[in-house]
N, C-alpha and C. Protein backbone atom coordinates (compact mmCIF):
# COMPACT_ATOMS: atom_id res chain seq x y z
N UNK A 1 -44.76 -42.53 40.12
CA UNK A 1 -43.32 -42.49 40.29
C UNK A 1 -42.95 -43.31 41.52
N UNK A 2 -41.82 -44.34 41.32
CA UNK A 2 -41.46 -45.04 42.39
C UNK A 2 -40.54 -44.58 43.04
N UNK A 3 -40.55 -44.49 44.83
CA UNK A 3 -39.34 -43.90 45.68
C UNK A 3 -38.18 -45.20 45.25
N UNK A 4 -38.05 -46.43 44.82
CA UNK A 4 -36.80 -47.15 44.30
C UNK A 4 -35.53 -46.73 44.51
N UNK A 5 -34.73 -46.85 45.43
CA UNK A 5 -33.39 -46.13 44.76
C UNK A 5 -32.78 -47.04 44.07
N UNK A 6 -32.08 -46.54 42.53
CA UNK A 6 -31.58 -47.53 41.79
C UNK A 6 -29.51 -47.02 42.01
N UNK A 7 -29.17 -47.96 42.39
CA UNK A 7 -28.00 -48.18 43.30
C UNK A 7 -26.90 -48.42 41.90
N UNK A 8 -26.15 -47.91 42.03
CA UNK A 8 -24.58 -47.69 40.79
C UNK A 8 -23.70 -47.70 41.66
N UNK A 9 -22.39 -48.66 40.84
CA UNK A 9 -21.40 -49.07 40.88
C UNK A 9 -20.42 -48.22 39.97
N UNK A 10 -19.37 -47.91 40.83
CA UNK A 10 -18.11 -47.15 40.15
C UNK A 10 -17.00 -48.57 39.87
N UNK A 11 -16.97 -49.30 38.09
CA UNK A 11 -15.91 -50.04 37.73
C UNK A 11 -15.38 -49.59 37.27
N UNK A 12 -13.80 -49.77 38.26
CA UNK A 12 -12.46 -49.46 37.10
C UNK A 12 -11.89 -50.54 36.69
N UNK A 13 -12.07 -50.73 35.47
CA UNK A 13 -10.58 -52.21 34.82
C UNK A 13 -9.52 -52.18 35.32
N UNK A 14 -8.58 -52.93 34.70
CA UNK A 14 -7.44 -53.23 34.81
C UNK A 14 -7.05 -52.14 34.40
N UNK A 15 -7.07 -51.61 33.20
CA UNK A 15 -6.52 -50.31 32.33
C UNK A 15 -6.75 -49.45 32.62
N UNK A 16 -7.26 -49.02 33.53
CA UNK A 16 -8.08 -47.36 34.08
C UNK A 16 -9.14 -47.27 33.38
N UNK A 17 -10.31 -48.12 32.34
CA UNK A 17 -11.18 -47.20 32.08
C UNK A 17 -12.44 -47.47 33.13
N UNK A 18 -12.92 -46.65 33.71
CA UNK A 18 -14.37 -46.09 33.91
C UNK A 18 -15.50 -46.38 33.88
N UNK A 19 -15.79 -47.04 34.85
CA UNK A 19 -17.50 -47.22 34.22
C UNK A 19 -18.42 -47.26 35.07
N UNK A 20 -19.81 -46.26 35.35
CA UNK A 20 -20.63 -46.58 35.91
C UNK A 20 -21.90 -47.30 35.82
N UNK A 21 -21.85 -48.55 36.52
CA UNK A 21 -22.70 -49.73 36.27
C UNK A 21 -24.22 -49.52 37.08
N UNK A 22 -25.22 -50.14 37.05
CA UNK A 22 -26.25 -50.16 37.97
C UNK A 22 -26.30 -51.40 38.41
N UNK A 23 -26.93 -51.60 39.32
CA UNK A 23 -26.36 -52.54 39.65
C UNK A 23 -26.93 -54.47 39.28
N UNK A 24 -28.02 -53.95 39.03
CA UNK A 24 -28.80 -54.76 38.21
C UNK A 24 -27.85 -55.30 37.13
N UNK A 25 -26.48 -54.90 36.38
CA UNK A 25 -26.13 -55.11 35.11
C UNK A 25 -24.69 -55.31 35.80
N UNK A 26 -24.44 -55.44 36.89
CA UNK A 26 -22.80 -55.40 37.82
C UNK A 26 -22.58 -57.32 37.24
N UNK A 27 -23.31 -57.90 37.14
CA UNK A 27 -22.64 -59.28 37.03
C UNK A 27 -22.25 -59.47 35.60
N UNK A 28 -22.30 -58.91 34.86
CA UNK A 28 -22.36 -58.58 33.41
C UNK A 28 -20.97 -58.28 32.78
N UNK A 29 -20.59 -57.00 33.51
CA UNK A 29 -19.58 -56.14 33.34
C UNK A 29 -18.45 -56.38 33.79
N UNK A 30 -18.92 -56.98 34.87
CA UNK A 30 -17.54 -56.88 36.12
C UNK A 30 -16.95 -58.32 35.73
N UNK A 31 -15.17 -57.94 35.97
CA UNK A 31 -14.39 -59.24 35.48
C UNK A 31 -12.98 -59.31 36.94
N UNK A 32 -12.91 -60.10 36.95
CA UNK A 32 -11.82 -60.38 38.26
C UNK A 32 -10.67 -59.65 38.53
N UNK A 33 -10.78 -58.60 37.83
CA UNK A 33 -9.61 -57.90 37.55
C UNK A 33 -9.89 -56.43 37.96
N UNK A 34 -11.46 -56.21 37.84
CA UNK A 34 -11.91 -55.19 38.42
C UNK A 34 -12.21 -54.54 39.53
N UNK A 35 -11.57 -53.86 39.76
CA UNK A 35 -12.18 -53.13 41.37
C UNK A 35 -13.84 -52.15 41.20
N UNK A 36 -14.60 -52.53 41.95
CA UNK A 36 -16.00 -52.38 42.35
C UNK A 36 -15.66 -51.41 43.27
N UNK A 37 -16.82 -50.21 43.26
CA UNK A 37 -16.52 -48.89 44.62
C UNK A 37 -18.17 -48.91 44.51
N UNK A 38 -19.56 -48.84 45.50
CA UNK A 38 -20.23 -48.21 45.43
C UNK A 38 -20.15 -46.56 45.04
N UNK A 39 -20.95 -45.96 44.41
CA UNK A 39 -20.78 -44.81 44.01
C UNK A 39 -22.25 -44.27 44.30
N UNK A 40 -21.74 -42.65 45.11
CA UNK A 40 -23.02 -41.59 45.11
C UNK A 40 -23.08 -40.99 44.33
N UNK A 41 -24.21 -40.55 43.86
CA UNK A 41 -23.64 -39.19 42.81
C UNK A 41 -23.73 -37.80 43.47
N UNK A 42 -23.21 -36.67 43.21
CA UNK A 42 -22.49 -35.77 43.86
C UNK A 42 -24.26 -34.63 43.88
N UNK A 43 -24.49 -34.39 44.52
CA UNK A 43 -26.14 -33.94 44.89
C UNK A 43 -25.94 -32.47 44.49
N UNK A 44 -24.86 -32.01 44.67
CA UNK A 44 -24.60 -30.17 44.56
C UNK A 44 -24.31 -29.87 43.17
N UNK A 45 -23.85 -29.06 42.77
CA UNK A 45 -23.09 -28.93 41.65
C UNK A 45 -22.09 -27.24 41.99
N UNK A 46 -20.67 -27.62 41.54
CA UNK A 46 -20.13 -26.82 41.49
C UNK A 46 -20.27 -25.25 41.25
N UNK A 47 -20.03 -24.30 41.88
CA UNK A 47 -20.38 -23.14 40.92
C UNK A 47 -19.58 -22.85 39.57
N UNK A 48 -20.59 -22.30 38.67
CA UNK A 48 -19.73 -22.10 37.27
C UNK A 48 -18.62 -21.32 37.45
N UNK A 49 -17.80 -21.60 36.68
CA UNK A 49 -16.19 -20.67 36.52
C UNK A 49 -16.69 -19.53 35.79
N UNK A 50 -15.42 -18.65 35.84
CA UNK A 50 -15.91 -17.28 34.66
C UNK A 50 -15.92 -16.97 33.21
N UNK A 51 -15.35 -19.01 32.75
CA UNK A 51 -15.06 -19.12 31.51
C UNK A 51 -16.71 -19.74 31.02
N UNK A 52 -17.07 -20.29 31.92
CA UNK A 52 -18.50 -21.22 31.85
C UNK A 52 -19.93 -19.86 31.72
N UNK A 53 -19.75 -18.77 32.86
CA UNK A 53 -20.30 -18.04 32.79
C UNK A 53 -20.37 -16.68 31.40
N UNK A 54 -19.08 -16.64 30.82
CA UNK A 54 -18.80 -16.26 29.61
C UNK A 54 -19.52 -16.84 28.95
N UNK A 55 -19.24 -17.81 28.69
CA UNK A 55 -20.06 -18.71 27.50
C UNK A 55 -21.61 -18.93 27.11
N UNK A 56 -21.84 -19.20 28.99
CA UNK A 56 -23.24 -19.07 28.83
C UNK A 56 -23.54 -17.37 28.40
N UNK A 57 -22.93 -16.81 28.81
CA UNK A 57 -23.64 -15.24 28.40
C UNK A 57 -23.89 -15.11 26.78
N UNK A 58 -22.45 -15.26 26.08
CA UNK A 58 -22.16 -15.63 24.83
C UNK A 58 -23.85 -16.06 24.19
N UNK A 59 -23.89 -17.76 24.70
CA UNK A 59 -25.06 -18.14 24.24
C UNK A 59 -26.76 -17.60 24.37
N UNK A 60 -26.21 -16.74 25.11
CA UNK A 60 -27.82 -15.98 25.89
C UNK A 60 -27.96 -15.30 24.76
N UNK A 61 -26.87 -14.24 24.28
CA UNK A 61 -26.99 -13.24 23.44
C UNK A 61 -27.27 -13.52 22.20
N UNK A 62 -26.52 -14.67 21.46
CA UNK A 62 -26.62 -15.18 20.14
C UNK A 62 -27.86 -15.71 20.26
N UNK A 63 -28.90 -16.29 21.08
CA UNK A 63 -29.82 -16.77 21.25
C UNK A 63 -30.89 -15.89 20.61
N UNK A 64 -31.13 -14.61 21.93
CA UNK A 64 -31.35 -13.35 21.39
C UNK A 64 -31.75 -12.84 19.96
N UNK A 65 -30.55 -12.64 19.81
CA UNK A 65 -30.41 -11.98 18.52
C UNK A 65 -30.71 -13.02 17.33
N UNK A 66 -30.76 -14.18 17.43
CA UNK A 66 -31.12 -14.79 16.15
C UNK A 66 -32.89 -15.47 16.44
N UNK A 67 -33.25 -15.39 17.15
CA UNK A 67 -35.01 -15.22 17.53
C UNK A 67 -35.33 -14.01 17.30
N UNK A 68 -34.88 -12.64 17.37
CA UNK A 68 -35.23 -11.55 17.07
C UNK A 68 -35.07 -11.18 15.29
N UNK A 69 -34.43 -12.03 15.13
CA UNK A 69 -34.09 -12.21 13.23
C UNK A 69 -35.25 -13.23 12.42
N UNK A 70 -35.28 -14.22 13.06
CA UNK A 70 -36.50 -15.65 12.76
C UNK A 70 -37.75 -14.55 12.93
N UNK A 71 -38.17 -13.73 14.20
CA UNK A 71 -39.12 -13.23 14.22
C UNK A 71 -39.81 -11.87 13.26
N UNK A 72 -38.41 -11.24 12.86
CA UNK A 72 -39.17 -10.20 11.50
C UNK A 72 -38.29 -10.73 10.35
N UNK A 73 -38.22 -12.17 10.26
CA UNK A 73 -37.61 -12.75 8.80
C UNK A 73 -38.73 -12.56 7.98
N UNK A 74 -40.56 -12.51 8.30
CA UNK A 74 -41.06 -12.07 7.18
C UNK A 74 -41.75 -10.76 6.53
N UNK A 75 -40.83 -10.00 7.64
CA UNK A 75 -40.49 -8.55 6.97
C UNK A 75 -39.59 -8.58 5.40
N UNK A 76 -38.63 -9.65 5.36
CA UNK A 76 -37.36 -9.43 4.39
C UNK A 76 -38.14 -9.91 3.24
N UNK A 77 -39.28 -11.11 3.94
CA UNK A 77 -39.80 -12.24 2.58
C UNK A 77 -40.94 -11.46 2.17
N UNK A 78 -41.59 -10.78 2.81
CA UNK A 78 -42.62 -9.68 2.05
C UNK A 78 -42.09 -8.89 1.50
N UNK A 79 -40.85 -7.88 1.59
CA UNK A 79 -40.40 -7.10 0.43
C UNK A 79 -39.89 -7.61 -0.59
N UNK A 80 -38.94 -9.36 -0.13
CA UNK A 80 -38.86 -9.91 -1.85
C UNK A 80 -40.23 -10.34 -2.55
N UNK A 81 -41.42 -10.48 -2.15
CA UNK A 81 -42.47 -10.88 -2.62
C UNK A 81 -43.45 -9.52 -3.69
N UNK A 82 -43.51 -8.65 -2.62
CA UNK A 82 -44.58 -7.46 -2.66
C UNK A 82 -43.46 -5.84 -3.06
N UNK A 83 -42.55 -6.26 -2.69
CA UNK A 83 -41.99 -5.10 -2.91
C UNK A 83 -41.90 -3.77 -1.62
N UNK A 84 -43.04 -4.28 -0.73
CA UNK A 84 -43.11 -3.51 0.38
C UNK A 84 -42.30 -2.92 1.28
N UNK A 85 -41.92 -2.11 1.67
CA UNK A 85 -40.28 -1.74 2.37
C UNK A 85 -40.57 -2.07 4.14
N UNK A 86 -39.49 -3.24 3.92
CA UNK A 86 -39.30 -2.67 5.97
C UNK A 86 -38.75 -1.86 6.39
N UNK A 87 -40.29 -1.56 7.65
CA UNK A 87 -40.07 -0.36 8.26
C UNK A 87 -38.46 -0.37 8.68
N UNK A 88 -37.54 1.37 8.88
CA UNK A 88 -36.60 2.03 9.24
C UNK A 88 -35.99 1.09 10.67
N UNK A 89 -36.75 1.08 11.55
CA UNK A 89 -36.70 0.40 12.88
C UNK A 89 -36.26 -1.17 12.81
N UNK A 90 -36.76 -1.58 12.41
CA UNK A 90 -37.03 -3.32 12.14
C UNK A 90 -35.59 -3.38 11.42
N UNK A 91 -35.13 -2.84 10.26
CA UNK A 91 -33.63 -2.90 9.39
C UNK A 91 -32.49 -2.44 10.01
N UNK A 92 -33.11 -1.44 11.54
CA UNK A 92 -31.83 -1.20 12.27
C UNK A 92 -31.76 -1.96 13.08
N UNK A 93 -32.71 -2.42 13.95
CA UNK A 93 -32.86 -3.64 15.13
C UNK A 93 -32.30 -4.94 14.38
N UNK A 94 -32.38 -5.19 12.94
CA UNK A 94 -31.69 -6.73 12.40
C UNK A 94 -30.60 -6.47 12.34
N UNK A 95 -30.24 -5.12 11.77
CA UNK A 95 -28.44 -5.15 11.92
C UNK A 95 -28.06 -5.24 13.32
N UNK A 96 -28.56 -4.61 14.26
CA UNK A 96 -27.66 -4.37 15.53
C UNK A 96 -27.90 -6.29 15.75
N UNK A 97 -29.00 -6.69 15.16
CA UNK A 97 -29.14 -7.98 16.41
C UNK A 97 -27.73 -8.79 15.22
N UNK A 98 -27.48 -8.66 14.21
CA UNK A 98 -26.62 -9.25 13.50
C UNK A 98 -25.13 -9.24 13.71
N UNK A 99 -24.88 -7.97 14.25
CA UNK A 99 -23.65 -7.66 14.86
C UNK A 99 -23.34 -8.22 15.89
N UNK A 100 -25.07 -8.47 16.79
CA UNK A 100 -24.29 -9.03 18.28
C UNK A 100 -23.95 -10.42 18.33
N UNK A 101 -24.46 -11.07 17.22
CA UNK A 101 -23.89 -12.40 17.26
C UNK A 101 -22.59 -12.78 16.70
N UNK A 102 -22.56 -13.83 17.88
CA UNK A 102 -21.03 -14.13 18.24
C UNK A 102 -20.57 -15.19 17.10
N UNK A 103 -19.91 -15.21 16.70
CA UNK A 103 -19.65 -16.57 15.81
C UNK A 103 -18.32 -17.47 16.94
């Protein structure tokens, strides 16, 4: 791995759009009309909001619950096969995990 720092350019057009260049590719892009900003990129990251943290929870759970479904899915495919009954436990743990997912 090389310590390199590879150095980006913040271009805005004429029109407002956006673009971060490297700089290797700045003679390329850039047109006389453009304003050039060196650009850092921002090292921290914000803390999540409570809509972000919702969501991720959201996804934790549906996660959950549908790995816990993949994992005794061949409980369901041995009783259509064999006839064998899944166990009491396993048919209540798929419903509850079925309920908790979020659509």
């Amino acid at each position: 791995m090389t310590d390199e720092v590879i150095q980006t350019y913040k271009v805005t057009r004429a029109d407002g759009l956006v673009s971060y260049v490297r700089k290797d590719y700045l003679d390329s892009v850039v047109s006389d009309t453009d304003t050039v900003e060196e650009y850092i990129a921002p090292t921290e990251r914000p803390d999540p909001t409570v809509e972000e943290l919702e969501y991720m929870e959201i996804l934790t759970t549906n996660r959950d619950a549908r790995e816990y479904l993949i994992s005794t899915d061949w409980y369901v495919t041995r009783q259509a096969e064999t006839g064998k009954e899944v166990p009491a436990d396993i048919l209540t743990k798929r419903a509850e995990a079925r309920a908790a997912v979020i659509e």
